[in-house]
C-alpha atoms as a PDB file:
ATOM      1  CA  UNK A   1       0.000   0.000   0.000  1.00  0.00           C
ATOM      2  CA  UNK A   2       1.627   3.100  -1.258  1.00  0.00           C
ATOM      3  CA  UNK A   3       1.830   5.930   1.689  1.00  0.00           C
ATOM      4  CA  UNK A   4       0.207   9.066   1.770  1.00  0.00           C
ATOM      5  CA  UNK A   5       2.041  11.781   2.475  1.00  0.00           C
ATOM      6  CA  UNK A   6       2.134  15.890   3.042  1.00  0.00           C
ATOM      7  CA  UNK A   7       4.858  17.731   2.324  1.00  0.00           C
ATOM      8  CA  UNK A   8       6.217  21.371   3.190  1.00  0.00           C
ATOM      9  CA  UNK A   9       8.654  22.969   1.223  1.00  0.00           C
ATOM     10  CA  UNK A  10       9.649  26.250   2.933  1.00  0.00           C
ATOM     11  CA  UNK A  11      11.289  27.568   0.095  1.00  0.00           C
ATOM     12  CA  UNK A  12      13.583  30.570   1.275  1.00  0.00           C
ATOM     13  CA  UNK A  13      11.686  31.410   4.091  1.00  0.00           C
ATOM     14  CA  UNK A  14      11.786  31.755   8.042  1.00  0.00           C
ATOM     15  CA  UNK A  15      14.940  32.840  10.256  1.00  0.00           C
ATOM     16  CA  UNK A  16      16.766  29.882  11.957  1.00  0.00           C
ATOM     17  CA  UNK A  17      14.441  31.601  15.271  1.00  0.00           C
ATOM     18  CA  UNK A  18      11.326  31.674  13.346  1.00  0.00           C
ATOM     19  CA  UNK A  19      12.139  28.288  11.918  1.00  0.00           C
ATOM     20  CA  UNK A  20      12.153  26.751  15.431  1.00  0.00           C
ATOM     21  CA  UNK A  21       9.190  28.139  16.384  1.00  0.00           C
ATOM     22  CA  UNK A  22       7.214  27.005  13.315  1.00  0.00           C
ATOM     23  CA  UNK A  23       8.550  23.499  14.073  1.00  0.00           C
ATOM     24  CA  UNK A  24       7.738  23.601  17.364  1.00  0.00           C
ATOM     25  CA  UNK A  25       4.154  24.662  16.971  1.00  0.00           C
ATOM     26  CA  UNK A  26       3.931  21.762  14.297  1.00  0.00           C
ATOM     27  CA  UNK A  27       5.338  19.290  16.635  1.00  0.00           C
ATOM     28  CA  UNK A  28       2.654  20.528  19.078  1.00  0.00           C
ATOM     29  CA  UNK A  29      -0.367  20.355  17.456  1.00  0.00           C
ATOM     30  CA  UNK A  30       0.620  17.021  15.408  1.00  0.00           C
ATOM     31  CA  UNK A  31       1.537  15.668  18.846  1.00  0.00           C
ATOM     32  CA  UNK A  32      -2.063  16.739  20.229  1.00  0.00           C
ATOM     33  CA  UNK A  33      -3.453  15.055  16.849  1.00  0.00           C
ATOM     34  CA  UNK A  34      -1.968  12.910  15.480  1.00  0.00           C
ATOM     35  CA  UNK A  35      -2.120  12.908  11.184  1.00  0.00           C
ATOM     36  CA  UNK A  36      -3.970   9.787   9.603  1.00  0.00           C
ATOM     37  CA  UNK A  37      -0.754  10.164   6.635  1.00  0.00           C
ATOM     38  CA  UNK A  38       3.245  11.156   6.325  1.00  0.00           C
ATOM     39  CA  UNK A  39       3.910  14.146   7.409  1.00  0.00           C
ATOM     40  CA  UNK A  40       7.445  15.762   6.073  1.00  0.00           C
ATOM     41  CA  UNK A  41       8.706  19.150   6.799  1.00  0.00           C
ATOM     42  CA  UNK A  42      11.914  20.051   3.958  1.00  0.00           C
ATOM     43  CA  UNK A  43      13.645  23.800   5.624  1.00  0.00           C
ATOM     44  CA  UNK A  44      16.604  25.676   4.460  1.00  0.00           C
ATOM     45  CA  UNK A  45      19.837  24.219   5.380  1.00  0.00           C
ATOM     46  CA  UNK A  46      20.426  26.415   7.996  1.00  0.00           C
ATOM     47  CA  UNK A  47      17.321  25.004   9.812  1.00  0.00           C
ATOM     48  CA  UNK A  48      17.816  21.043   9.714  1.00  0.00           C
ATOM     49  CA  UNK A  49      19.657  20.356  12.805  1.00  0.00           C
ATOM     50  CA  UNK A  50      18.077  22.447  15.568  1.00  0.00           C
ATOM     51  CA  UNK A  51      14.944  21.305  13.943  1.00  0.00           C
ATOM     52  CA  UNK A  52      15.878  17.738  14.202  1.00  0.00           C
ATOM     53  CA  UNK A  53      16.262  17.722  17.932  1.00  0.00           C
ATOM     54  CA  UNK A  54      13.199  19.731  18.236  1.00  0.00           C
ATOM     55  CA  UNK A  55      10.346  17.506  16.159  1.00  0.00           C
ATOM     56  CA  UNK A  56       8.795  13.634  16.565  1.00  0.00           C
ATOM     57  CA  UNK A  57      10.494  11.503  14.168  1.00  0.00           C
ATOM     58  CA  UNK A  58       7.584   9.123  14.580  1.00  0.00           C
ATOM     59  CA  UNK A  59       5.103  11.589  13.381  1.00  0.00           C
ATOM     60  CA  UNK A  60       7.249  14.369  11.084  1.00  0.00           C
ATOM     61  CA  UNK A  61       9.740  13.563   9.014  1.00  0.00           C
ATOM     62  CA  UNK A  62      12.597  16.148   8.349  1.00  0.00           C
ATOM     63  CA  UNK A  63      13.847  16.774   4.687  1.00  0.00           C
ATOM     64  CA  UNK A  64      16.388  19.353   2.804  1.00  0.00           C
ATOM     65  CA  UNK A  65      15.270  21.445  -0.168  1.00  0.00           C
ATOM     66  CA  UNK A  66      18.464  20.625  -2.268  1.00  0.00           C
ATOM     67  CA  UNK A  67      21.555  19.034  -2.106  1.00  0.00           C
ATOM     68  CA  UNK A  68      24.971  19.408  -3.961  1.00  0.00           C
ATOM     69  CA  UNK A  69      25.719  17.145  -7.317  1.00  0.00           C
ATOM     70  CA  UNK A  70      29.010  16.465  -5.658  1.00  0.00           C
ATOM     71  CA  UNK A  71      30.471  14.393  -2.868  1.00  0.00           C
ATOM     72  CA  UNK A  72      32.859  16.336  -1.457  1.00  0.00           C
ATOM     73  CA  UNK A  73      35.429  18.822  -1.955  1.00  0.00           C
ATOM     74  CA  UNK A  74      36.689  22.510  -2.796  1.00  0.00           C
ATOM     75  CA  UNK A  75      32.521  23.561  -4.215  1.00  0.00           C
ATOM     76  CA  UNK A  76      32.108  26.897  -1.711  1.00  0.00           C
ATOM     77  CA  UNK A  77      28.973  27.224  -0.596  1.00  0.00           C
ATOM     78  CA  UNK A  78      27.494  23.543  -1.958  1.00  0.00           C
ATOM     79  CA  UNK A  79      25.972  21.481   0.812  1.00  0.00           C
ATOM     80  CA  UNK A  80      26.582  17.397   0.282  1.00  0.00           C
ATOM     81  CA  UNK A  81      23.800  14.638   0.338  1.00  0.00           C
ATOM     82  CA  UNK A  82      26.323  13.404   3.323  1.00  0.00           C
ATOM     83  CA  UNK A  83      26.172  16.825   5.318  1.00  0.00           C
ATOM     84  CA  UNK A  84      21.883  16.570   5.107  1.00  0.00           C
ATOM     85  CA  UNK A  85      22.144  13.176   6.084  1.00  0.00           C
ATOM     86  CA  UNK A  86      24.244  14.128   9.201  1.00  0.00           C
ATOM     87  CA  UNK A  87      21.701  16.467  10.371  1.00  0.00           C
ATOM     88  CA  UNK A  88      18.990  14.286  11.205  1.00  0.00           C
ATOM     89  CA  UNK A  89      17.157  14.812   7.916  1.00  0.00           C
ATOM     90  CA  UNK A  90      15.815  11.835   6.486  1.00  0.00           C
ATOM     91  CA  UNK A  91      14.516  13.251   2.882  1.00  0.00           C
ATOM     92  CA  UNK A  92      15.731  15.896   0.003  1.00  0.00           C
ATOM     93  CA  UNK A  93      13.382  17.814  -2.425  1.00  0.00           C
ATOM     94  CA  UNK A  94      15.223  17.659  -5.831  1.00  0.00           C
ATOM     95  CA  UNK A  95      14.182  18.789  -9.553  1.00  0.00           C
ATOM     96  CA  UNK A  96      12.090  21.233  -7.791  1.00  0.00           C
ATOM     97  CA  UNK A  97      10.326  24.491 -10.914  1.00  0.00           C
ATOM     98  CA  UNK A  98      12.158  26.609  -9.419  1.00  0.00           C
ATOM     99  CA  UNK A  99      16.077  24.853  -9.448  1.00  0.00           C
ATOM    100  CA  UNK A 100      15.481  24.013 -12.698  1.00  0.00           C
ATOM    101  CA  UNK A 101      14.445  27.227 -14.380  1.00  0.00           C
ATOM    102  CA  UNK A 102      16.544  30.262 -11.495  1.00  0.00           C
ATOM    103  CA  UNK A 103      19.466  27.643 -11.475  1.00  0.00           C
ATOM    104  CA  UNK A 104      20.065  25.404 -14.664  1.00  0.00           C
ATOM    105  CA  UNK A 105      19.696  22.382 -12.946  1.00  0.00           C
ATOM    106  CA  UNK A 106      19.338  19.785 -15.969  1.00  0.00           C
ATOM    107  CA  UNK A 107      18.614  16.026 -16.393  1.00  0.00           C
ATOM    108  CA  UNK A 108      22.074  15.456 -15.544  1.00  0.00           C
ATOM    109  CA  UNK A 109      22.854  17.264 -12.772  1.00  0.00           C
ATOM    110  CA  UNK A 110      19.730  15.552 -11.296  1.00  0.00           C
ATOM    111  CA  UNK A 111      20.504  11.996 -12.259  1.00  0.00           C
ATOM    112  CA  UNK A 112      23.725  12.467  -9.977  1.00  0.00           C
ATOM    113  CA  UNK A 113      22.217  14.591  -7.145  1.00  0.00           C
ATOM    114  CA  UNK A 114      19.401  11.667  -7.311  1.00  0.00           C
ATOM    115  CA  UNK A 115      22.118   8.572  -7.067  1.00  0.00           C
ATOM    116  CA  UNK A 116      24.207  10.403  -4.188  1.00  0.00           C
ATOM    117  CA  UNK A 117      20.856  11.333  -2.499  1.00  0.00           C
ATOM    118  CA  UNK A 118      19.845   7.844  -2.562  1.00  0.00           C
ATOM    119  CA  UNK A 119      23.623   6.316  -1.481  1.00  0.00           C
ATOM    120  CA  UNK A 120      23.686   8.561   1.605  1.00  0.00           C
ATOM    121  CA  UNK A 121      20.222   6.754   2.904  1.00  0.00           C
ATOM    122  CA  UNK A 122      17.908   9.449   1.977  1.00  0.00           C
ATOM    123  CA  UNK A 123      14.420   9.605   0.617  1.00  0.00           C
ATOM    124  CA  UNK A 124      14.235  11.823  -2.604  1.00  0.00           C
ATOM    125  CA  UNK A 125      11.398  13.628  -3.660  1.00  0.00           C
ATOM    126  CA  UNK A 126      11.634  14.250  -7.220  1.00  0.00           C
ATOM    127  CA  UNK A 127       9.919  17.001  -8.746  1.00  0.00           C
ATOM    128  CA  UNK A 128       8.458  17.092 -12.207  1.00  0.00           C
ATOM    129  CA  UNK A 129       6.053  19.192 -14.117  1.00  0.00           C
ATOM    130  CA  UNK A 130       5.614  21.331 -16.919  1.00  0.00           C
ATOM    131  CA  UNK A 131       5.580  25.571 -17.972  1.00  0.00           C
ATOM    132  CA  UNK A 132       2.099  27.250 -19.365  1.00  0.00           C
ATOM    133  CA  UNK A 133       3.383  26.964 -22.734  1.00  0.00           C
ATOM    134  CA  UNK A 134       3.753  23.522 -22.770  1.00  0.00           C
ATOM    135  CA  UNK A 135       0.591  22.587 -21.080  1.00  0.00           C
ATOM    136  CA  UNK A 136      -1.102  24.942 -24.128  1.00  0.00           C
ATOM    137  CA  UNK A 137       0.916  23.009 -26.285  1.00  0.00           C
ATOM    138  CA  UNK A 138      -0.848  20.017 -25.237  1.00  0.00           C
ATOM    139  CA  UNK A 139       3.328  18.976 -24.455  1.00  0.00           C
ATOM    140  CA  UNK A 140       2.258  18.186 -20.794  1.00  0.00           C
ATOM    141  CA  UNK A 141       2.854  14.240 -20.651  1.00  0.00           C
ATOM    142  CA  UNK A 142       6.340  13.951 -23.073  1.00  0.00           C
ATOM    143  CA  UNK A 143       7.844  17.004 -20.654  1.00  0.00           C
ATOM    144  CA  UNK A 144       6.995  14.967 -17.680  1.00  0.00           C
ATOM    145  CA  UNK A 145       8.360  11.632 -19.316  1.00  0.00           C
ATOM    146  CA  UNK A 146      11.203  13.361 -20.650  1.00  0.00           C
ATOM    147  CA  UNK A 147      12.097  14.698 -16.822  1.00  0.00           C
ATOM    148  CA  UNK A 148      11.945  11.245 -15.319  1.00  0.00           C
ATOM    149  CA  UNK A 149      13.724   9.039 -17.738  1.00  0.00           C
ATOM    150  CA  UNK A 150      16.495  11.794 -17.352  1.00  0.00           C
ATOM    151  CA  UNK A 151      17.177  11.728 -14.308  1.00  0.00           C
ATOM    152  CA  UNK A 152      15.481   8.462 -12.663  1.00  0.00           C
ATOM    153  CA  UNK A 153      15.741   5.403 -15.510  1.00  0.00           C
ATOM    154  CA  UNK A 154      19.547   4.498 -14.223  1.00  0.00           C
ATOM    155  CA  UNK A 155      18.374   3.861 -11.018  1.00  0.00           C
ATOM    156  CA  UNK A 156      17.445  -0.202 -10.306  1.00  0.00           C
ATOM    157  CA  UNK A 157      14.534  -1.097  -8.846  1.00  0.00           C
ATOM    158  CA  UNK A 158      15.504  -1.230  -5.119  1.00  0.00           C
ATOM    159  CA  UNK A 159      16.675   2.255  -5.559  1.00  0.00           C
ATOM    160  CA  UNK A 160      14.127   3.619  -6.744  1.00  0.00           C
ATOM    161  CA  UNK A 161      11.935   2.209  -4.025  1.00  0.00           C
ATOM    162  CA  UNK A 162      13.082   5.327  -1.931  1.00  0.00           C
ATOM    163  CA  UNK A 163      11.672   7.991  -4.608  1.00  0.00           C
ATOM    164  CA  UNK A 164       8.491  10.208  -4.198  1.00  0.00           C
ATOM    165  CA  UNK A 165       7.292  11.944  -7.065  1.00  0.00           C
ATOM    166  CA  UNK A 166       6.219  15.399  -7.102  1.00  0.00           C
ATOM    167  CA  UNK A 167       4.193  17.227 -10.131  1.00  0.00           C
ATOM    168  CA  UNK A 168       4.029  20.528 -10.528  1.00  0.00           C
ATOM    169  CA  UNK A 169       2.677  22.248 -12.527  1.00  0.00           C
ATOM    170  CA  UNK A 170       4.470  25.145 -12.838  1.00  0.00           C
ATOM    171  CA  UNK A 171       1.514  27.222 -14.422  1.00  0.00           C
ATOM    172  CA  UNK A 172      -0.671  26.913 -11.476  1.00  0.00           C
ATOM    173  CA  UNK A 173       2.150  28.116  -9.208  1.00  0.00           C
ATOM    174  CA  UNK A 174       1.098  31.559  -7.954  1.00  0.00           C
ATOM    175  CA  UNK A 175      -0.296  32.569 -11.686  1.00  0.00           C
ATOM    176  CA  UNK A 176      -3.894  32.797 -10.339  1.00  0.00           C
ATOM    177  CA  UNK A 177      -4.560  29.805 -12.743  1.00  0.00           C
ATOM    178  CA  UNK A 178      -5.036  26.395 -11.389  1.00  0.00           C
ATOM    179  CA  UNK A 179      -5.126  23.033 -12.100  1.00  0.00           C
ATOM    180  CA  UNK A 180      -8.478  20.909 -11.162  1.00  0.00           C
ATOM    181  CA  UNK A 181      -8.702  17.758  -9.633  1.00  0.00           C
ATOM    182  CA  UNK A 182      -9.249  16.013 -12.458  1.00  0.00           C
ATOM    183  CA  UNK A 183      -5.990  17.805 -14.554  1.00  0.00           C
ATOM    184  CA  UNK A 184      -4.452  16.610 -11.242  1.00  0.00           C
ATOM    185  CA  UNK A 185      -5.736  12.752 -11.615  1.00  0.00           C
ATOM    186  CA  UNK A 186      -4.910  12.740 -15.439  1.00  0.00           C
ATOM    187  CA  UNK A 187      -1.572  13.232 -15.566  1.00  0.00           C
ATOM    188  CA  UNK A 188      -0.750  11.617 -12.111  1.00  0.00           C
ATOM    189  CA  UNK A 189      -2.395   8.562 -13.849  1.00  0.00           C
ATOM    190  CA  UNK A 190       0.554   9.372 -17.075  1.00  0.00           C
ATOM    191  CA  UNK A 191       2.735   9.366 -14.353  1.00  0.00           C
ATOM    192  CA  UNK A 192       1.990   5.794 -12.747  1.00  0.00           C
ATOM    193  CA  UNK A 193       1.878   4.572 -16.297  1.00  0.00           C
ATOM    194  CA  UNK A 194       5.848   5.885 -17.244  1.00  0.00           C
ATOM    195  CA  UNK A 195       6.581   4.112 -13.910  1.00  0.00           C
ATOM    196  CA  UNK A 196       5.046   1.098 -14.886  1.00  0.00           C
ATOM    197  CA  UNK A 197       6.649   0.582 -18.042  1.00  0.00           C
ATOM    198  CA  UNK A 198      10.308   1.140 -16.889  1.00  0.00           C
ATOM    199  CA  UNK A 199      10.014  -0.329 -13.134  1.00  0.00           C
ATOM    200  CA  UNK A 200       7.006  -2.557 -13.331  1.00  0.00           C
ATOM    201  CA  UNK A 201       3.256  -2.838 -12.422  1.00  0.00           C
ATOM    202  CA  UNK A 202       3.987  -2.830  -8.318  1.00  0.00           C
ATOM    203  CA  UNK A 203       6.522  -0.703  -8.390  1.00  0.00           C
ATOM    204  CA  UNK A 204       3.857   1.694  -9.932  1.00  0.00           C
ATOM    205  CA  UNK A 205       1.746   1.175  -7.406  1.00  0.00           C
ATOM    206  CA  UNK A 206       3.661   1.565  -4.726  1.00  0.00           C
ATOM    207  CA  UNK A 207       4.784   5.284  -5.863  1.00  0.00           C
ATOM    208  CA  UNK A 208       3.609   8.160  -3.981  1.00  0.00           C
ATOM    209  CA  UNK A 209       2.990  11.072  -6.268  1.00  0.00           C
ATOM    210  CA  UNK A 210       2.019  14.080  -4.552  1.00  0.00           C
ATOM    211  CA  UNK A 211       0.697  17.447  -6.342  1.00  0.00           C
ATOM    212  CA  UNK A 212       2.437  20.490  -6.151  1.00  0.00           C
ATOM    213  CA  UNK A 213       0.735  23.218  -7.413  1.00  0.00           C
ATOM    214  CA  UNK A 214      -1.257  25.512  -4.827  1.00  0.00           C
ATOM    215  CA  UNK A 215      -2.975  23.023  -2.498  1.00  0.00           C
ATOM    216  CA  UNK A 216      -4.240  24.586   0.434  1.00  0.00           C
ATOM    217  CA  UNK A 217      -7.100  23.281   2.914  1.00  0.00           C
ATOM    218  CA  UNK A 218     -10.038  24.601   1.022  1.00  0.00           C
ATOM    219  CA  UNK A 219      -8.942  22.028  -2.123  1.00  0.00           C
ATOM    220  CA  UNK A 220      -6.766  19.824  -0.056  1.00  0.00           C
ATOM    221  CA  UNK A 221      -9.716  17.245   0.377  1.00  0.00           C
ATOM    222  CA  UNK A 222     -10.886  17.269  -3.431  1.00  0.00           C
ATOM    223  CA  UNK A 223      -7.182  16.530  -4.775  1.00  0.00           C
ATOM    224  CA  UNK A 224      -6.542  14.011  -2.288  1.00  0.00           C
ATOM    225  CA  UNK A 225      -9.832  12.227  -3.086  1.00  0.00           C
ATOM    226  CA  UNK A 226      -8.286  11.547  -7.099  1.00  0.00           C
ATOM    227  CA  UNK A 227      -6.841   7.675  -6.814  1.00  0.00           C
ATOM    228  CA  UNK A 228      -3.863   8.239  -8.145  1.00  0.00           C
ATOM    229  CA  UNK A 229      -3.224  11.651  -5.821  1.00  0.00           C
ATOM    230  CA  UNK A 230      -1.061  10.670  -2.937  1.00  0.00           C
ATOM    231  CA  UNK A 231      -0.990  13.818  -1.030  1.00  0.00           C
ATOM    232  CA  UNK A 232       0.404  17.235  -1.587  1.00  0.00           C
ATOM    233  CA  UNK A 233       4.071  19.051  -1.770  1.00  0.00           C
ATOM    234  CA  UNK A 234       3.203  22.427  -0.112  1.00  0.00           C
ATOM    235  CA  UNK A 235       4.591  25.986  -0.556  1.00  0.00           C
ATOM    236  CA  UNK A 236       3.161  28.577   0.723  1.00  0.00           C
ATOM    237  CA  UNK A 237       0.673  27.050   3.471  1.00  0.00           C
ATOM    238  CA  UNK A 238       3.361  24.808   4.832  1.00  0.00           C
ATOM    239  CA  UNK A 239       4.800  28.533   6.366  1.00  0.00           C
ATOM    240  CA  UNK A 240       1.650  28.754   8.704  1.00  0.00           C
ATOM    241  CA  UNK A 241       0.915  25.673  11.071  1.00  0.00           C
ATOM    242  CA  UNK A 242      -2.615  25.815  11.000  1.00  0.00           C
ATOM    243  CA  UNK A 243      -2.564  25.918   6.805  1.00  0.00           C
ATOM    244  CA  UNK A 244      -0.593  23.171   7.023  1.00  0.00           C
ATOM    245  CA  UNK A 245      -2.636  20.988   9.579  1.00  0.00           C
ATOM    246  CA  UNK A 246      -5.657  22.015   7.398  1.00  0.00           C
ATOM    247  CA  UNK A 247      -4.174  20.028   4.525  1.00  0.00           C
ATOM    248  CA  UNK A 248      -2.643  17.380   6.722  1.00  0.00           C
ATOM    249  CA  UNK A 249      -6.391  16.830   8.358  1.00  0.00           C
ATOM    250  CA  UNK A 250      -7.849  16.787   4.370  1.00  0.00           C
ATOM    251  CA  UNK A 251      -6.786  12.508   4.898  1.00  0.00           C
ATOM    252  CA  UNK A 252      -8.968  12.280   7.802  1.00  0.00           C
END
């Protein structure tokens, strides 16, 4: 049974002191009730070890936003898959709209950030999705294809047992234009279907696939109701604990 799971991605947001306190409020109020699915917070670097000794394991997982495409050595500034690990983090964000298009990040520079990800023990979520002018290109499905045999068709099996896949869809990220539940379930479906062909039928199945494109608790409940919907990555309402518990308590 594949998990469901929700997902904050802070983005550049949040002090190291506001940081805390947004974790701790989480940890609180998950604590108080618990979530009927995964729950995964993904902060800025700066944030992931004070938060670590601050949340639940058993109730929020604890993820970076990025990681380097490099192991180790004389990259200033870069932060390994090995340093995240160290932390207490448990997952990475990578692929993510907005590394690809502000920072160049290409199929390549995935594939390895994805394979030293995965050797340092962590869970990746992988993010895919296309731009408006592909979507009114009817391009939707071969973009989204085209971003996971890149970067994910190396991997074996095993491996990519510790992928989540994200869609975005980059269009419906703060445009004012968004994607319904059903644009959700179609191309989710596409999704499960790529998987299929390259990994097989179960390992298909057992994909989570989250939506990432402005889910916040007044839709929450009619995305997560698609079948092939797994849960959500959030932006914006994962910055406010009760916008994020609203989405969590959408599986409930």
């Amino acid at each position: 049974m594949r998990k469901k799971i929700v997902a904050g991605n802070w983005k550049m947001n949040k002090n190291l002191q506001e940081g805390i306190a947004l974790a701790q409020e989480l940890n609180e109020k998950l604590t108080a009730d618990k979530p009927a699915c995964g729950v995964v917070i993904c902060t800025p670097f700066i944030h992931l070890a004070s938060v670590a000794g601050i949340i639940d394991k058993s109730i929020i997982g604890l993820g970076a936003e990025n990681c380097a495409d490099k192991e180790k050595g004389a990259y200033t500034g870069e932060v390994s898959a090995e340093m995240v690990k160290s932390t207490g983090a448990d997952y990475v964000i990578l692929g993510h709209s907005e590394r690809r298009a502000y920072y160049g990040e290409t199929p390549e520079i995935l594939k390895e950030k994805v394979n030293l990800a995965l050797a340092n023990g962590l869970k990746v979520i992988f993010c895919i999705g296309e731009v408006l002018e592909e979507r009114e290109a009817g391009k939707q499905n071969e973009v989204v294809k085209a971003q996971i045999e890149g970067s994910l068709f190396d991997l074996t099996t095993e491996q990519y047992a510790n992928v989540i896949l994200a869609y975005e869809p980059v269009w419906a990220i703060g445009t004012g234009k968004t994607a319904t539940a059903e644009q959700a379930e179609e191309i989710h479906a596409f999704i499960r279907g790529v998987i299929a062909e390259k990994f097989g039928a179960q390992a298909a199945e057992d994909t989570t696939i989250l939506y990432g494109g402005s889910c916040k608790p007044s839709n929450a409940r009619e995305l997560f109701a698609k079948p092939n919907v797994d849960g959500g990555l959030i932006g914006g309402a994962a910055l406010k604990a009760d916008d994020f518990k609203g989405i969590i308590d959408a599986w409930k």
